[in-house]
Protein backbone atom coordinates (compact mmCIF):
# COMPACT_ATOMS: atom_id res chain seq x y z
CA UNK A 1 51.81 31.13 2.36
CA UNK A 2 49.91 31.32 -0.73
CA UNK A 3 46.56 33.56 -0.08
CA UNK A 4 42.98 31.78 -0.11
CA UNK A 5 40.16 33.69 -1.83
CA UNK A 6 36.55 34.38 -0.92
CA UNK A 7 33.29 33.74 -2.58
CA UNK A 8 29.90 35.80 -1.81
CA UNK A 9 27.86 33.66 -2.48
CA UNK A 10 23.44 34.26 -2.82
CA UNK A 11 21.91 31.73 -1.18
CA UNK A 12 18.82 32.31 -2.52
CA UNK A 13 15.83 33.50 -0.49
CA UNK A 14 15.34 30.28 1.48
CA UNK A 15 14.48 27.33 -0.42
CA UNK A 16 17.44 25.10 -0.41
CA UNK A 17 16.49 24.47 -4.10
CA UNK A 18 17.29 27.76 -5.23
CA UNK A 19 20.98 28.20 -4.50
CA UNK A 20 22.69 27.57 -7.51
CA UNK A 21 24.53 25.40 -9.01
CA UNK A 22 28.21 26.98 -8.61
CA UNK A 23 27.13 28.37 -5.19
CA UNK A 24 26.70 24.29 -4.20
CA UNK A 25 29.67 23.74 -5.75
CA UNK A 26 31.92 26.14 -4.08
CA UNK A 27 30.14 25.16 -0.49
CA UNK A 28 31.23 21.05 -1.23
CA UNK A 29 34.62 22.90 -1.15
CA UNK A 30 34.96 25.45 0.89
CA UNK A 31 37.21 25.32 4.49
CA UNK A 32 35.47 28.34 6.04
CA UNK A 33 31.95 29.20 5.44
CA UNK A 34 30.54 32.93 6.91
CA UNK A 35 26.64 32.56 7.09
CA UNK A 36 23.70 34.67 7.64
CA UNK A 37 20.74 33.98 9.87
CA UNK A 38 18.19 33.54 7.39
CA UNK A 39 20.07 31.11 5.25
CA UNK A 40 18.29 27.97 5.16
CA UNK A 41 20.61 25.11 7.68
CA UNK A 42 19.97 22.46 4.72
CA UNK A 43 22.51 24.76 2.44
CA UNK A 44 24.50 24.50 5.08
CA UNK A 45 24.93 20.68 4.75
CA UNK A 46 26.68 21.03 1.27
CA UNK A 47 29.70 22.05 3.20
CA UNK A 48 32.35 19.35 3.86
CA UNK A 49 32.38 18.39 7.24
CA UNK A 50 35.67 19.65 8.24
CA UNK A 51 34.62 23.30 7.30
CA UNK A 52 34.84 25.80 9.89
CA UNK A 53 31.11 26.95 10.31
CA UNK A 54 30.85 30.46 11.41
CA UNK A 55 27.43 32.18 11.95
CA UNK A 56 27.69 35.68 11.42
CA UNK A 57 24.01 36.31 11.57
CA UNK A 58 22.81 39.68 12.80
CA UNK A 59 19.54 40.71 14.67
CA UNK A 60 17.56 43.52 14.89
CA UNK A 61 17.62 45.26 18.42
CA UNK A 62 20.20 42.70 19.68
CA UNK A 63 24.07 43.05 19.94
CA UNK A 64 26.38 40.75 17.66
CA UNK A 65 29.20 41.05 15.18
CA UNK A 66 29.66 44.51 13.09
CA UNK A 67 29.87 44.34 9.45
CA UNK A 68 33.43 45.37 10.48
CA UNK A 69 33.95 42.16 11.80
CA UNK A 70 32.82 40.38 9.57
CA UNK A 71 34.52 42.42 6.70
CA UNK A 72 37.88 41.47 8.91
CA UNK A 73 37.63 37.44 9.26
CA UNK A 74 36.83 37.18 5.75
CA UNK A 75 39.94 38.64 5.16
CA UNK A 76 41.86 37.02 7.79
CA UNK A 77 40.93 33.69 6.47
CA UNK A 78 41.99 33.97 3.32
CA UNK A 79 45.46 35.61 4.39
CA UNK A 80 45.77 31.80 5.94
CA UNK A 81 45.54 30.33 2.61
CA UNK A 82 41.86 29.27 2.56
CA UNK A 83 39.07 28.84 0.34
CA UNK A 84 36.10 31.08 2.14
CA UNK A 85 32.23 31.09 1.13
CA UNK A 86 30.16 34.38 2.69
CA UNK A 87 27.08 32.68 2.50
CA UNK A 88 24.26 35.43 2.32
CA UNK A 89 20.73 35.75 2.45
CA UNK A 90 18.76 36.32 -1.15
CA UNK A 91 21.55 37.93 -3.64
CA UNK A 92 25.12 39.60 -1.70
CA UNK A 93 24.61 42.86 -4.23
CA UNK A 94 20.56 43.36 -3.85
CA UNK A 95 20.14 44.79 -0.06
CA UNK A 96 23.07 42.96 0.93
CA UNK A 97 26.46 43.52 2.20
CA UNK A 98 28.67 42.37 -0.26
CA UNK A 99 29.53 45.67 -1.94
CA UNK A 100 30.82 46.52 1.07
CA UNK A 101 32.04 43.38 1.56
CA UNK A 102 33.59 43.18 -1.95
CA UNK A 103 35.22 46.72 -0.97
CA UNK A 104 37.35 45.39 1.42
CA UNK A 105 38.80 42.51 0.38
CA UNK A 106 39.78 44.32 -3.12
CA UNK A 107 41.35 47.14 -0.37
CA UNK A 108 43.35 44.30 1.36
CA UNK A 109 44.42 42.36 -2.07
CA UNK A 110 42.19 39.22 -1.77
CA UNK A 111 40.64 38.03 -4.34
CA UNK A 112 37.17 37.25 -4.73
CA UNK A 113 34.48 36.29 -6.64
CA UNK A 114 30.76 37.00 -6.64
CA UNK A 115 28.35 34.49 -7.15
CA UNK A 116 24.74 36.02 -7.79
CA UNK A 117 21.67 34.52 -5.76
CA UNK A 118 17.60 34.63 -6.19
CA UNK A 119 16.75 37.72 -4.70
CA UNK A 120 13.97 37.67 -2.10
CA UNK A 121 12.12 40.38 -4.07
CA UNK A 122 11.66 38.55 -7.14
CA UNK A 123 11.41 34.89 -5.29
CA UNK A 124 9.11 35.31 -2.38
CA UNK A 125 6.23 37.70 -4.62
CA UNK A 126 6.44 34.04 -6.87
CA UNK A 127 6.22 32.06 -4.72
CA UNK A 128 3.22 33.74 -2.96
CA UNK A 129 1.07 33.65 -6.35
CA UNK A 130 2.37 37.30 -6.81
CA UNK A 131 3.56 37.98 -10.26
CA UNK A 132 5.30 41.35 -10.30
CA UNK A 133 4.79 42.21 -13.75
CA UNK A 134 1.65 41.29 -15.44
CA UNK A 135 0.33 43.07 -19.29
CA UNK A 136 -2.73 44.04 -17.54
CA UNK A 137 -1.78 45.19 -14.38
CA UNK A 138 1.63 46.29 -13.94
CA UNK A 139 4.51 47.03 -16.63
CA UNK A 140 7.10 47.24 -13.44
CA UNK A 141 8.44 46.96 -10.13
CA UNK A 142 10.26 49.04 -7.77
CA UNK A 143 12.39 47.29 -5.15
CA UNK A 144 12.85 49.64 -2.05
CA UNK A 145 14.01 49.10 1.81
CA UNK A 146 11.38 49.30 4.36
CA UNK A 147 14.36 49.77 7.26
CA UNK A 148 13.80 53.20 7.09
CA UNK A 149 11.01 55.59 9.12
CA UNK A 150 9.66 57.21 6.35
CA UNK A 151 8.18 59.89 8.79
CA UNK A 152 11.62 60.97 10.16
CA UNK A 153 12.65 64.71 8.63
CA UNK A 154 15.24 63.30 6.26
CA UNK A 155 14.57 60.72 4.09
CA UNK A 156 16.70 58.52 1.41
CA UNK A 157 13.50 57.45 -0.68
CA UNK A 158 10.73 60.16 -2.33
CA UNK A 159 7.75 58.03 -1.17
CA UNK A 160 5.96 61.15 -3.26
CA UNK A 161 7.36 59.55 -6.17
CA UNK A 162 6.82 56.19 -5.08
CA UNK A 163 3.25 56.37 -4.22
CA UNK A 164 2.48 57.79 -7.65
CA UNK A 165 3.81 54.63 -9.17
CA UNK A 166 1.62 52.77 -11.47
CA UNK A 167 3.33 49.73 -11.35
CA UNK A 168 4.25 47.25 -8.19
CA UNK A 169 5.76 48.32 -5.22
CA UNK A 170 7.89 46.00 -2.85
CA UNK A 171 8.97 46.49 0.15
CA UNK A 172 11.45 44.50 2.25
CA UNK A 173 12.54 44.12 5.64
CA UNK A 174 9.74 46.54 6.09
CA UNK A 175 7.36 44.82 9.10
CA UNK A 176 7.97 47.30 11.99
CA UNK A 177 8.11 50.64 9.80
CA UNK A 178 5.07 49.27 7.53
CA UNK A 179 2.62 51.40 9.72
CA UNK A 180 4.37 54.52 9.03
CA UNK A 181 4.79 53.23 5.36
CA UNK A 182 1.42 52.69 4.25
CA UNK A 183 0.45 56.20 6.37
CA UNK A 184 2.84 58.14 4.42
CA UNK A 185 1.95 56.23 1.03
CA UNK A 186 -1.66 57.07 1.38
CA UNK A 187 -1.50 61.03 2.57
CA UNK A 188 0.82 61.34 -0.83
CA UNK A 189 -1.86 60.09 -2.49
CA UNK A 190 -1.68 56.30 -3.10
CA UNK A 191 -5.67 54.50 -3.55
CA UNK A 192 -6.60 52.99 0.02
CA UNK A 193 -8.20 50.49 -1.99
CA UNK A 194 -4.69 49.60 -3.65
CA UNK A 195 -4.03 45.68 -3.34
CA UNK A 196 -1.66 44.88 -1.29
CA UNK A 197 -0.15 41.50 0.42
CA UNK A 198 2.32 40.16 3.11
CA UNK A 199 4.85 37.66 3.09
CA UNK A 200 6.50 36.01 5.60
CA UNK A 201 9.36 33.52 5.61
CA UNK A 202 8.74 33.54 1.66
CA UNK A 203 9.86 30.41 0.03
CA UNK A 204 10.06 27.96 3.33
CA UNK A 205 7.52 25.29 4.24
CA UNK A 206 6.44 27.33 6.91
CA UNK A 207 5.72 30.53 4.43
CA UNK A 208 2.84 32.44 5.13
CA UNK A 209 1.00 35.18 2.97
CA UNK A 210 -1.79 37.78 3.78
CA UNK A 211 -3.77 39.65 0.79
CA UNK A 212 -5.61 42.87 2.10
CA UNK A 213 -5.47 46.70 0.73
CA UNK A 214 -3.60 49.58 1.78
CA UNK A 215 -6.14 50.48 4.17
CA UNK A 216 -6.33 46.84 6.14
CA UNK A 217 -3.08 45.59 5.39
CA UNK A 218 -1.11 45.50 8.49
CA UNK A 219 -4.29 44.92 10.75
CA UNK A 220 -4.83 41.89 8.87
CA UNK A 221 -1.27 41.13 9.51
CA UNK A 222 -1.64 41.68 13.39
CA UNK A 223 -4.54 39.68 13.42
CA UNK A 224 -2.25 36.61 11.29
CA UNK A 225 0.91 36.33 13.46
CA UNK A 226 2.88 38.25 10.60
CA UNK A 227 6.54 39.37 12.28
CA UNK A 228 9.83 39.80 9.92
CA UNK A 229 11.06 38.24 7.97
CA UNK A 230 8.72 39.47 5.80
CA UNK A 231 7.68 41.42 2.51
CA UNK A 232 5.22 43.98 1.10
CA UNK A 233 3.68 43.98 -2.34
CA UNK A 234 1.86 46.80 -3.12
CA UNK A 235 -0.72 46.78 -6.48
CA UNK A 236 -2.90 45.39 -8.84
CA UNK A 237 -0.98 42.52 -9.02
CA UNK A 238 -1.47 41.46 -5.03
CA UNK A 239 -5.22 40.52 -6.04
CA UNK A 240 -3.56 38.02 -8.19
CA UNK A 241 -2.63 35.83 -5.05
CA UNK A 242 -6.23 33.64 -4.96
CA UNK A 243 -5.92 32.70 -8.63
CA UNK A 244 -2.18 32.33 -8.70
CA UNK A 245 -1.41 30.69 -5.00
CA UNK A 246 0.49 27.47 -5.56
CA UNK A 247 3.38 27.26 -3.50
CA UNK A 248 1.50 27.04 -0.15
CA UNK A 249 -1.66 25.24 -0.76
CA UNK A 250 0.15 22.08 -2.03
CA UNK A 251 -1.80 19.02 -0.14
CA UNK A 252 1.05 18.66 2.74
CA UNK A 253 1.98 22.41 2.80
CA UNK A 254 3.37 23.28 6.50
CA UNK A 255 2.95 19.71 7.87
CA UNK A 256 5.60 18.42 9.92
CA UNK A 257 5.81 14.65 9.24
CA UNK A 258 8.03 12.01 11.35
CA UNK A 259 10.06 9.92 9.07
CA UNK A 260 11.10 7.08 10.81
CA UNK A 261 13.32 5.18 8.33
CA UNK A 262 16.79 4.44 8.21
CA UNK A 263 19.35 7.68 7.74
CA UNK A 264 20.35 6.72 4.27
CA UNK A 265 16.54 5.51 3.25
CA UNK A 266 15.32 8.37 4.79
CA UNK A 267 16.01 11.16 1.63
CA UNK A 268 14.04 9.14 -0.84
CA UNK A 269 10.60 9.80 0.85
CA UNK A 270 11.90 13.28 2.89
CA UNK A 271 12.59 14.85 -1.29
CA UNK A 272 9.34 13.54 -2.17
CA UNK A 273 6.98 14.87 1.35
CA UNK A 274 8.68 17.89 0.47
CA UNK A 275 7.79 18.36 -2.65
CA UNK A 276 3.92 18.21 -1.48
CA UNK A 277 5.38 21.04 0.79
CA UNK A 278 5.98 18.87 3.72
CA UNK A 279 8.39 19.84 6.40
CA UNK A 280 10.04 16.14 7.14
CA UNK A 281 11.47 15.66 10.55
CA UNK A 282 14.09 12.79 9.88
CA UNK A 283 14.65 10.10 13.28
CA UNK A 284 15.70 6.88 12.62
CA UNK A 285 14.38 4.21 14.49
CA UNK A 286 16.15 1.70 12.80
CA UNK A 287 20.21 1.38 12.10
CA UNK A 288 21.50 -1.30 10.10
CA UNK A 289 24.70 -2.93 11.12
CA UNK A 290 27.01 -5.21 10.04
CA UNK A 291 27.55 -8.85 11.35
CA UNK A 292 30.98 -9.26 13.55
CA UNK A 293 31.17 -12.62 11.58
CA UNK A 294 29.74 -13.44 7.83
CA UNK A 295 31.27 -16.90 8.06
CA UNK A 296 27.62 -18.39 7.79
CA UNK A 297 26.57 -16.03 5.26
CA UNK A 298 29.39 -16.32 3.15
CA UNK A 299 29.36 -20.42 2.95
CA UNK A 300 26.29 -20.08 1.38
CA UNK A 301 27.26 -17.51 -1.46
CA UNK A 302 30.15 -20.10 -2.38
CA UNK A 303 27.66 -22.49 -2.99
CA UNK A 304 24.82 -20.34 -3.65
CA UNK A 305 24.58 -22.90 -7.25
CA UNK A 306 23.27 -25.51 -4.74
CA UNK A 307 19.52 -23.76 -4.19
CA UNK A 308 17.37 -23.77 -6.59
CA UNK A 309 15.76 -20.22 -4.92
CA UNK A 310 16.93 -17.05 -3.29
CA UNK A 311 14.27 -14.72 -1.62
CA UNK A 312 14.88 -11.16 -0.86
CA UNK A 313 12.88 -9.44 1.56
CA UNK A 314 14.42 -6.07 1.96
CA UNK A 315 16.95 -4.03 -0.04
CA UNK A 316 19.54 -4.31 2.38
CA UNK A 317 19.77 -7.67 2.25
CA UNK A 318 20.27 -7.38 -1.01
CA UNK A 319 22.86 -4.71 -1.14
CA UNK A 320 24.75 -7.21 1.38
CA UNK A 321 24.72 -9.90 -0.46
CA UNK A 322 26.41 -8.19 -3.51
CA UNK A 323 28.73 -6.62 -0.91
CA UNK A 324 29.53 -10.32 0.32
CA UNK A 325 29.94 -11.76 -3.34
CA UNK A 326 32.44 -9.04 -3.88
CA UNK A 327 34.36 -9.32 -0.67
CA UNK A 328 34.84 -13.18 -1.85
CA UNK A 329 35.64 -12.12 -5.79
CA UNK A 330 32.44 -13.21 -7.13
CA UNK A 331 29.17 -11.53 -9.04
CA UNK A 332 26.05 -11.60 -10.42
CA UNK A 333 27.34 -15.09 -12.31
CA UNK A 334 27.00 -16.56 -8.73
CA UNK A 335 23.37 -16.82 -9.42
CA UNK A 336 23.43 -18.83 -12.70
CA UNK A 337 20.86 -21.53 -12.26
CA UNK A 338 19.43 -20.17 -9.70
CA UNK A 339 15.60 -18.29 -9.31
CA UNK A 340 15.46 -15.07 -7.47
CA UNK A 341 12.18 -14.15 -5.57
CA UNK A 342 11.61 -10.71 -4.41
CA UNK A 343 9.07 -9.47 -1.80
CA UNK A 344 7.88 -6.55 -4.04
CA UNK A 345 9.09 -4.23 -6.58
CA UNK A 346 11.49 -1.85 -4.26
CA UNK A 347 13.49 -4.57 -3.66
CA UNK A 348 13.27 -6.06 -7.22
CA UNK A 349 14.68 -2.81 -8.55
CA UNK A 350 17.17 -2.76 -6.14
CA UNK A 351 18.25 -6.35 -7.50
CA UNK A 352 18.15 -4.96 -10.93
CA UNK A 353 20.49 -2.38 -10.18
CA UNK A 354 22.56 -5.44 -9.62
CA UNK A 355 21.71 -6.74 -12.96
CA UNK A 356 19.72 -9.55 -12.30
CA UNK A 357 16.10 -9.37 -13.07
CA UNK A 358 13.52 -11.13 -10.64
CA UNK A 359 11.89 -14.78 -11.33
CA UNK A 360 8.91 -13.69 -8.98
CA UNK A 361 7.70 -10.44 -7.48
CA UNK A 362 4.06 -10.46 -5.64
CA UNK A 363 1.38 -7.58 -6.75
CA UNK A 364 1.35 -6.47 -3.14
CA UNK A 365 4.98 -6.18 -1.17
CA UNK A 366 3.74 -8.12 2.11
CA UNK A 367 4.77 -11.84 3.02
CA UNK A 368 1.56 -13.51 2.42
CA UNK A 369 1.21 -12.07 -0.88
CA UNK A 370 4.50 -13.63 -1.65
CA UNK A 371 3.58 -17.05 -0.53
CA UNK A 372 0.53 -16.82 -2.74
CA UNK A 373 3.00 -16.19 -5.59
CA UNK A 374 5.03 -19.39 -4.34
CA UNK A 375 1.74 -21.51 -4.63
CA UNK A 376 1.69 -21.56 -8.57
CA UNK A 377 5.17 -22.91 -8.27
CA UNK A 378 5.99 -26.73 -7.33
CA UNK A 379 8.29 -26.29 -4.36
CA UNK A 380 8.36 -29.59 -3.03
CA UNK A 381 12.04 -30.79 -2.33
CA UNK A 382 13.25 -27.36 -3.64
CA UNK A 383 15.50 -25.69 -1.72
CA UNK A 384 15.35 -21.90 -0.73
CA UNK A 385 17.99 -18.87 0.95
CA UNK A 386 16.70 -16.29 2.80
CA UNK A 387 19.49 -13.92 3.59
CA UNK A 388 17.33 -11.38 6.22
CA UNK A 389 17.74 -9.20 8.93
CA UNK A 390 18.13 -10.58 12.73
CA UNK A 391 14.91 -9.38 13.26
CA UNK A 392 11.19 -10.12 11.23
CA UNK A 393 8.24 -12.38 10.50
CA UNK A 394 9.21 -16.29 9.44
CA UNK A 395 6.19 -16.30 7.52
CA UNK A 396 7.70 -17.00 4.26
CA UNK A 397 10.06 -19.19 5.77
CA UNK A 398 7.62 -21.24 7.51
CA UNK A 399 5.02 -21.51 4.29
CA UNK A 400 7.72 -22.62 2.22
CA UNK A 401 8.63 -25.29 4.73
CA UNK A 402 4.89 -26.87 5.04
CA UNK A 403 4.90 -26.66 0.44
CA UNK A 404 7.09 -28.98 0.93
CA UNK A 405 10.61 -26.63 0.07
CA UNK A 406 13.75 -26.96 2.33
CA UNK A 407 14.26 -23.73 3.74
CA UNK A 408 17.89 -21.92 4.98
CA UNK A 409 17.54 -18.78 7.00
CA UNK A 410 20.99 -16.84 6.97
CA UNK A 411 21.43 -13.56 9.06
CA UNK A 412 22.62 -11.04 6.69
CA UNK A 413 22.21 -7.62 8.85
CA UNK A 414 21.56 -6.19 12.20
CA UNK A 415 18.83 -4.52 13.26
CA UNK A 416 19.06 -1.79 16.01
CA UNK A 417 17.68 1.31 17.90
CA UNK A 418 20.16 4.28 16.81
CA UNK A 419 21.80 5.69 19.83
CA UNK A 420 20.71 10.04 20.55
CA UNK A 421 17.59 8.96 18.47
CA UNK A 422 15.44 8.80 21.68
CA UNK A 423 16.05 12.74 22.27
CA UNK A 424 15.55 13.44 18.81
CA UNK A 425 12.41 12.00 19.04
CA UNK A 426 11.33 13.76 22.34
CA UNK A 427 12.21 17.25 20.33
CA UNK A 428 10.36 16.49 17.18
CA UNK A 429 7.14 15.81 19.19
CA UNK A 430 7.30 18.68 21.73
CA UNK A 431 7.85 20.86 18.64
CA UNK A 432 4.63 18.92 17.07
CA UNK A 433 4.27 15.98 14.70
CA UNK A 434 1.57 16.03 12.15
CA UNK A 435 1.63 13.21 10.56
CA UNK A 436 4.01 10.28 11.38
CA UNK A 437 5.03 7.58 8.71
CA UNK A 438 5.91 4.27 9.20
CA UNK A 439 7.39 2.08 6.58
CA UNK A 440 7.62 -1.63 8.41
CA UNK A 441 6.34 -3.13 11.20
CA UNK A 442 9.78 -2.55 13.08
CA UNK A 443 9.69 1.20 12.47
CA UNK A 444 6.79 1.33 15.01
CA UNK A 445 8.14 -0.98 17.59
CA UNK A 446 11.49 0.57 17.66
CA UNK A 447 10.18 3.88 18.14
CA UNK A 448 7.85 2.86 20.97
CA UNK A 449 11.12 1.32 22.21
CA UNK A 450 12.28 4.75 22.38
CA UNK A 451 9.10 6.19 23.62
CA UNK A 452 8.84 3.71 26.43
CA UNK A 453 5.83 2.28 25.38
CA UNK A 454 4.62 6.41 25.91
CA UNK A 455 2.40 7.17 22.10
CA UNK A 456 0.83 9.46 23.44
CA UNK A 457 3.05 12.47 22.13
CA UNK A 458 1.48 11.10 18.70
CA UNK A 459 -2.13 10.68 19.48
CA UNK A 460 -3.51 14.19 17.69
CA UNK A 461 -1.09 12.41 14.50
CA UNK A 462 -2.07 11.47 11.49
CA UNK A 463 -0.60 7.99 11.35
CA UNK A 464 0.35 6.63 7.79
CA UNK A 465 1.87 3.23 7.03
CA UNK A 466 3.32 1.81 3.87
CA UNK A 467 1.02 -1.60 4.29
CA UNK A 468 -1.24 -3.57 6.44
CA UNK A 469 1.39 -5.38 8.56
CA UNK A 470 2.58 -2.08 9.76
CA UNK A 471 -0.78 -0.89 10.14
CA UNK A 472 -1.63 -3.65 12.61
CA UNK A 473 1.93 -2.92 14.46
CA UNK A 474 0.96 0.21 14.88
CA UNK A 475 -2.53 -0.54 16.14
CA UNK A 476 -1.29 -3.33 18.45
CA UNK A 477 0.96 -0.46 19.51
CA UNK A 478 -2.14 1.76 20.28
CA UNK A 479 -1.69 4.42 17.81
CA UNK A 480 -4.98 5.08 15.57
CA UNK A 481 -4.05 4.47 11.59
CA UNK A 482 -5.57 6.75 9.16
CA UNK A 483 -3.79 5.99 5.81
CA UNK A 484 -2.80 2.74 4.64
CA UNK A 485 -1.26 2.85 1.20
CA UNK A 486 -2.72 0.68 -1.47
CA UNK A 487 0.66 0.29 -3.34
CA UNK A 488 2.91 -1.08 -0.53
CA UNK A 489 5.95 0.70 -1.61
CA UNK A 490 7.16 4.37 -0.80
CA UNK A 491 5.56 6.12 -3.90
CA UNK A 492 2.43 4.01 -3.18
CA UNK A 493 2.57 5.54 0.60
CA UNK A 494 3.07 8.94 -0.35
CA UNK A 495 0.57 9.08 -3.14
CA UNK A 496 -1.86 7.85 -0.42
CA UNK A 497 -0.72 11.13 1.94
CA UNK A 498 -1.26 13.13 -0.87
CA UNK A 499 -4.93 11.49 -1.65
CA UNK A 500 -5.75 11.57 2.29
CA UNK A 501 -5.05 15.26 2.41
CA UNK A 502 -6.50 16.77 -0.86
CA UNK A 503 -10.29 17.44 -1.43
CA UNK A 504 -10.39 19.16 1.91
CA UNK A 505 -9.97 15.80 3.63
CA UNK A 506 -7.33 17.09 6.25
CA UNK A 507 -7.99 15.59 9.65
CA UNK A 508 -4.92 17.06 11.53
């Protein structure tokens, strides 16, 4: 059997958007992947699901796999022919275990490759507001371990030398020594008044950063929750943190927002709440599925030349309808002649994607808006499709009808309640929901389906919804709205999150 090879592989210091490029690449491919506990679970989605997932994360003060072990399945694995990725915390050759690691698999003859990471001590100090260098204040760094008791006889680091550094100190995996450290620091002779800062789970949503001095630094991280993970800057530098903090005092920073879209619409807005720092907590409410029989649907798209308008109200329906055309070896041409309406300008893009470029899309993406666009159109005697969902408001349907127009409803997609979504829902709310987001009217009525008519797991919320349809839903639904976009489209909803909670305005 031809032998596999193994990758080490830096994940970065947490933020799925810092593992690289090649270390995504090798993950999409990879048949075993080795991982450490403080690699972030999203990397973890890069790997193909038939990959053999194998936590090898180790704790301090509890019993798990040696580095032994560890050492021994990456080897094994790759004497069975496959490709492996040891997935580590931060960078596998900075306060990691891939030398070792590397040591061992050279001993046994497989090959490997190392694939550098963001290390934790450069990452985390940024992200905090921390430069490490600075002209005025600090012309370097010193990276040291904090695992070690520096009050024990023997030590591996001079902390003589190192508190007579003038440049910035940091310390990691330091937490539970740190009393001892900054003791030790000080009686060699390091200022008490030295700046000096904390950060824990550097990087994630959830990060959180102290600024003190050496003299009140790890009260004022007893007094803040601070526990490991965590880092220790030391210096002038750590005073930067006020002017410099950007990272964690984004406008959604450490808010845990519902999502209640569809799986696959779900990433657009989840990408963009997280980029306000929002930690999205995805559960559909709604599943689209396809029709047992498009018989009715497709009789209309042979003749589709026979209306003089088509109206979209939803993406999907008009991603189905190009699926449909295709399925009976026709296009875009199908719609020569014929006048497209579009219920606002999501869906109009996603018919341009399509190439065809909407006859009439409404300033504001709600039904009656659209029927006010109708009214500066003649539509007696005209005849109209309306390829929709199972489920939804006739509204357009039935103002069309009384102008006059002749009006065919076709059922294009299903609309149902994802099964296991109930008990995701149950979780996300016991763990705590800031704000929840709704994005149509069925959105809210699905999930109370799945709360059994129970909102009260969502009354200390902040409720958002994309327009004022879904804002009544939700009322009618007893839930207490507090942003209403303006812009009835996702960008419009999440710039109205962003407006609710900047300025101080936070009323979670």
């Amino acid at each position: 059997m031809t032998i596999g090879k193994v990758y080490l592989v830096g994940a970065g210091p947490g933020d799925p958007g810092l593992l690289t490029m090649k270390g995504q690449r090798l993950l999409a491919s990879a048949d075993v992947v080795l991982y450490d506990r403080l690699v972030d679970r999203k990397i973890l989605t890069y790997a193909p699901d038939t990959a053999d997932m194998v936590d090898v994360g180790k704790i301090l003060g509890e019993i798990g796999r040696t580095q032994s072990d560890i050492n021994a399945m990456l080897i094994k694995h790759a004497q069975q022919g496959k490709q492996v990725v040891r997935l580590q915390g931060g960078d596998p050759f900075v306060f990691g275990r891939g030398g070792e690691e590397a040591e061992d698999l050279h001993e046994a003859g497989v090959p490997f490759e190392v694939v550098p990471g963001v290390t934790s001590p450069v990452a985390v100090p940024a992200y905090a507001g921390i430069p490490l260098t600075h002209r005025r204040l600090s012309s370097s760094f010193t990276v040291v371990t904090g695992n070690e008791d520096p009050r024990k006889s023997e030590s591996a680091l001079d902390w003589g030398v190192l508190s007579q550094l003038s440049g910035t100190l940091v310390i990691l995996m330091g937490w539970r020594n740190l009393p001892g450290i900054v003791e030790t620091l000080i009686a060699k002779g390091k200022p008490t008044e030295t700046p000096a800062a904390l950060v824990m789970w550097g990087t994630e949503p959830w990060q959180t950063a102290v600024t003190g001095t050496l003299s009140n630094i790890v009260e004022l991280g007893r007094e803040n929750g601070i526990s490991s993970p965590v880092i220790t800057i030391i210096g002038a530098v750590a005073s930067l943190r006020e002017t410099l903090q950007w990272f964690d005092n984004r406008p959604l920073f450490g808010k845990r927002v519902l999502i209640t879209r569809t799986r696959a619409q779900a990433s657009k807005l989840a990408q963009r709440l997280e980029s306000l720092g929002a930690i999205p907590v995805e559960v559909p409410t709604i599943e689209i599925q396809p029709l047992s029989d498009y018989s009715e649907l497709d009789g209309e798209l042979k003749q589709l030349s026979d209306y003089d308008w088509v109206q979209f109200s939803s993406g999907n329906a008009v991603d189905i309808v190009f699926d449909r055309l295709q399925v009976l070896n026709l296009d875009a041409r199908a719609f020569a002649g014929v006048r497209v309406a579009c219920i606002g300008p999501a869906t109009a893009a996603r018919l341009r994607s399509h190439g065809i470029t909407s006859d009439l899309v409404p300033e504001s993406a709600v039904a009656e808006s659209l029927l006010d666009a109708f009214a500066s159109h003649e539509m007696t005697n005209k005849s109209v499709l309306i390829p929709k969902a199972d489920i939804g408001r006739d509204i357009v349907s039935a103002g069309l009808s009384a102008s006059g127009a002749t009006v065919k409803e076709v059922v294009a997609y299903l609309t149902v309640v994802p099964a296991g979504s109930d008990t995701l829902v149950l979780d996300a709310i016991e763990q705590g929901i800031d704000i929840a987001v709704f994005t149509s009217s069925s959105t809210v009525e699905n999930l109370g389906k799945l709360l059994n008519g129970n909102m009260n797991g969502l009354s200390d919320a902040n409720i958002a919804c994309i327009g004022p349809i879904t804002a009544a839903t939700a009322s009618k639904m007893g839930l207490s709205v507090d942003i209403v976009a303006t812009e009835h489209t996702i960008d419009g909803l999440v710039t109205a999150m962003e407006e609710h909670f900047s300025g101080g305005r936070d009323e979670g």
